[in-house]
N, C-alpha and C. Protein backbone atom coordinates (compact mmCIF):
# COMPACT_ATOMS: atom_id res chain seq x y z
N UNK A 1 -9.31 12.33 21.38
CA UNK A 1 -8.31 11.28 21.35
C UNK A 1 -8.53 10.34 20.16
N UNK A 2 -9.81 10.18 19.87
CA UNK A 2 -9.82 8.93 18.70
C UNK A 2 -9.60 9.77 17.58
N UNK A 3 -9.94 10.93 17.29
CA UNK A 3 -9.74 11.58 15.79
C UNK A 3 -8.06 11.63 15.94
N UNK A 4 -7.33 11.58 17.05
CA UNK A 4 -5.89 11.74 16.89
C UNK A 4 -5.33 10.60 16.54
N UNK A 5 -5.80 9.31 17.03
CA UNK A 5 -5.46 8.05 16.28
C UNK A 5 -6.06 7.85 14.76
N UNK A 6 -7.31 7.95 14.35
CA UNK A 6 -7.99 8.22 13.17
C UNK A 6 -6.74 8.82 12.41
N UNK A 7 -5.91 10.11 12.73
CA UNK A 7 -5.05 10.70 11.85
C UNK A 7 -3.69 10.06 11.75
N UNK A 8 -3.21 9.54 12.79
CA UNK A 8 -2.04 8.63 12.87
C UNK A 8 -2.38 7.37 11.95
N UNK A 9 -3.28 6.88 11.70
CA UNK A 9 -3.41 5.75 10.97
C UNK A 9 -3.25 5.66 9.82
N UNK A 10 -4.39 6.79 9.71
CA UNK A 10 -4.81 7.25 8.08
C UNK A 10 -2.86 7.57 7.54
N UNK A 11 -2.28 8.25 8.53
CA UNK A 11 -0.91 8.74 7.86
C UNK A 11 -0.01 7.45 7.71
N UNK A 12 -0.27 6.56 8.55
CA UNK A 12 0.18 5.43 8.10
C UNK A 12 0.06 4.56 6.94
N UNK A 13 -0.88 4.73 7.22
CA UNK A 13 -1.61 4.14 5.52
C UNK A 13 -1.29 4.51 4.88
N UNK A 14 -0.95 5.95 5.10
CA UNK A 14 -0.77 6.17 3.40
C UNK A 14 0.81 6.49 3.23
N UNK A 15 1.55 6.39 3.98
CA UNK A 15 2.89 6.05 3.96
C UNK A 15 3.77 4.97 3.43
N UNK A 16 2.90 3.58 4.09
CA UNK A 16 2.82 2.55 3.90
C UNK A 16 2.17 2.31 2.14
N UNK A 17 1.45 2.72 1.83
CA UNK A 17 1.32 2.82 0.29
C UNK A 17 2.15 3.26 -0.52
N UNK A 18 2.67 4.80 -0.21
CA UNK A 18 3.74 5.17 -0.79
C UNK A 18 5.04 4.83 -0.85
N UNK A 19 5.35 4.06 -0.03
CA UNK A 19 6.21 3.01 -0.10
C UNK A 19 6.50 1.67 -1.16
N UNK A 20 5.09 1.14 -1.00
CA UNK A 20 4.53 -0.02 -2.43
C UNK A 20 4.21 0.84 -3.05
N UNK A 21 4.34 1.83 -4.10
CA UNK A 21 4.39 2.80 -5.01
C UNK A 21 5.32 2.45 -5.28
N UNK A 22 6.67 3.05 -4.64
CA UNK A 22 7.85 3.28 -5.44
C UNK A 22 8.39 1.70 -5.26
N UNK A 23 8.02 1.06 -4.63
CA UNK A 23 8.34 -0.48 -4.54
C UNK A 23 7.75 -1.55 -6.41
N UNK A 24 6.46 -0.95 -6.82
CA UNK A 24 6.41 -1.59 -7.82
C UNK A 24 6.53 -1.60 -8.93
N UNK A 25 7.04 -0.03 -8.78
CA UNK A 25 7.55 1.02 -10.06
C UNK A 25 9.07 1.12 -10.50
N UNK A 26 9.45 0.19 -9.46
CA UNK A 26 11.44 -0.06 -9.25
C UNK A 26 11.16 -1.45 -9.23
N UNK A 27 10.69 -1.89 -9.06
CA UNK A 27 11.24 -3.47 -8.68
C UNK A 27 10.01 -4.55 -9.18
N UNK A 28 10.30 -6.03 -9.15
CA UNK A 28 9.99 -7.12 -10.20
C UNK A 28 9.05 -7.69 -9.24
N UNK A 29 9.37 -7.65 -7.97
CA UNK A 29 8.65 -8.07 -6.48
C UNK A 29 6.97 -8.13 -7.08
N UNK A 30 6.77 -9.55 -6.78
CA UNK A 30 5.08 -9.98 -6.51
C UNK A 30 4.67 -8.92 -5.42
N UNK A 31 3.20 -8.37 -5.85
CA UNK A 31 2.40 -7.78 -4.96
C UNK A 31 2.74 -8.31 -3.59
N UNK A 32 2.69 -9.68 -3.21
CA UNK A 32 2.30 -10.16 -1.93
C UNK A 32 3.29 -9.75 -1.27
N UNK A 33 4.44 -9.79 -1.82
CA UNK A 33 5.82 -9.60 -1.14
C UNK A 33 6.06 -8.15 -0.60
N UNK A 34 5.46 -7.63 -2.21
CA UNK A 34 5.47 -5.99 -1.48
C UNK A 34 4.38 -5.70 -0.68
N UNK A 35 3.36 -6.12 -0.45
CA UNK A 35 2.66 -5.57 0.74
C UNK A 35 3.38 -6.33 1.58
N UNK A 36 3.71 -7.62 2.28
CA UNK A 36 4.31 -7.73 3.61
C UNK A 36 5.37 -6.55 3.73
N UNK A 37 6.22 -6.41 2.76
CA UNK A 37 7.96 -5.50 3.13
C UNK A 37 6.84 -4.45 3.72
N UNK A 38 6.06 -3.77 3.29
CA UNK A 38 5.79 -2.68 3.78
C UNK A 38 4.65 -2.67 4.85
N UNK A 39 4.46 -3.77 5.32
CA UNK A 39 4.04 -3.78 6.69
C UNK A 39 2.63 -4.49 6.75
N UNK A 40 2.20 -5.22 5.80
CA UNK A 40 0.57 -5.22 5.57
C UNK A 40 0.65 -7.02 5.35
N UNK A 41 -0.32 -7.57 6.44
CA UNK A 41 -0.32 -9.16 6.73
C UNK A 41 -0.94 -10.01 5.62
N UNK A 42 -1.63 -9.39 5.08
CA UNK A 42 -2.43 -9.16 4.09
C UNK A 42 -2.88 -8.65 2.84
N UNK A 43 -2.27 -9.24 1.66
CA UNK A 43 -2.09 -8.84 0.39
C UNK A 43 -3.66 -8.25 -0.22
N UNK A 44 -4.51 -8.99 0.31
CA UNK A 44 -5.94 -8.17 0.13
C UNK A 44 -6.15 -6.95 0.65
N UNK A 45 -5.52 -6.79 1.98
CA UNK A 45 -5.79 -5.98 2.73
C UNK A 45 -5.28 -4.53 1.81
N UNK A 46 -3.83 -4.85 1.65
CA UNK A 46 -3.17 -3.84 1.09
C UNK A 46 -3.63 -3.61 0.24
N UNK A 47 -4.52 -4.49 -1.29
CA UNK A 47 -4.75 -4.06 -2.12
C UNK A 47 -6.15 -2.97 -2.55
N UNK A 48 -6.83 -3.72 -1.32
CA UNK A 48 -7.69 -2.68 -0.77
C UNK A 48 -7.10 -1.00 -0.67
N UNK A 49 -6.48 -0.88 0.21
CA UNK A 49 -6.05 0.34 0.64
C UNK A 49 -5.32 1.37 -0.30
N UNK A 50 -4.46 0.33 -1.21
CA UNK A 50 -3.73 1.06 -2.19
C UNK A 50 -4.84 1.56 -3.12
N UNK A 51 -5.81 0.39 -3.59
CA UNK A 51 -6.75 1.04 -4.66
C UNK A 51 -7.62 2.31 -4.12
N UNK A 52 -7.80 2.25 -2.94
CA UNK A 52 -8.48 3.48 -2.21
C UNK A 52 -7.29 4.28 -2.06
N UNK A 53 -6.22 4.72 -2.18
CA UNK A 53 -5.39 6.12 -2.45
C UNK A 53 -5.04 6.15 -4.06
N UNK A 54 -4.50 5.47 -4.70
CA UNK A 54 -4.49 5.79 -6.22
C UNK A 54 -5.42 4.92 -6.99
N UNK A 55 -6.40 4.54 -6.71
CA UNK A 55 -7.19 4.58 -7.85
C UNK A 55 -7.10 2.86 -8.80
N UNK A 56 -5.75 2.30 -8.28
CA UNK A 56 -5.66 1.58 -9.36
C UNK A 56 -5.22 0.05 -8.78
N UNK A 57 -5.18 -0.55 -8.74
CA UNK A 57 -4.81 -2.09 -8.49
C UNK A 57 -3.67 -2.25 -8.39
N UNK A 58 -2.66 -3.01 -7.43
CA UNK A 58 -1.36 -3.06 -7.29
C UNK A 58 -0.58 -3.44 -8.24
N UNK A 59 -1.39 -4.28 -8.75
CA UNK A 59 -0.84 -5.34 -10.17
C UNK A 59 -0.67 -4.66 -11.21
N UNK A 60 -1.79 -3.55 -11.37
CA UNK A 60 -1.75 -3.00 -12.48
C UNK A 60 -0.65 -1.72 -12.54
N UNK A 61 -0.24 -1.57 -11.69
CA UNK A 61 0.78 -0.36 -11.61
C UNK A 61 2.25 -1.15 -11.89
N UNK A 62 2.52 -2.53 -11.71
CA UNK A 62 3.98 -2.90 -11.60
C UNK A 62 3.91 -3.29 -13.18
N UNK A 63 2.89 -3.55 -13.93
CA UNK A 63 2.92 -3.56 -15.20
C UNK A 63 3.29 -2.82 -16.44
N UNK A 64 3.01 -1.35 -15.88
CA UNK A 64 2.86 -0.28 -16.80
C UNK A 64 4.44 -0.07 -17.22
């Protein structure tokens, strides 16, 4: 049962990232804003998580 939540999460997460992906790569939106739209209370939190699936800082992706 817990590895089945473990996998529901993890897929969340990373849903929820891929979401602020195409959120900072389209649009002008402050980090903070795009992690709440996509579900995350916590702009640290998110930035955490995003840098642990691509590698790179939220900030630094809406720049490029």
């Amino acid at each position: 049962m817990a590895i089945k939540l473990r996998i529901r999460g993890t897929h969340e997460h990373s849903a929820r990232v891929g979401q602020a992906l195409h959120l900072l790569l389209t649009s002008r939106l402050p980090v903070k804003t795009i992690a709440a739209r996509v579900g995350y209370d916590s702009a640290a939190t998110f930035s955490k998580r995003f840098s642990e699936r691509y590698g790179l800082d939220p900030a630094q992706v809406g720049r490029r």
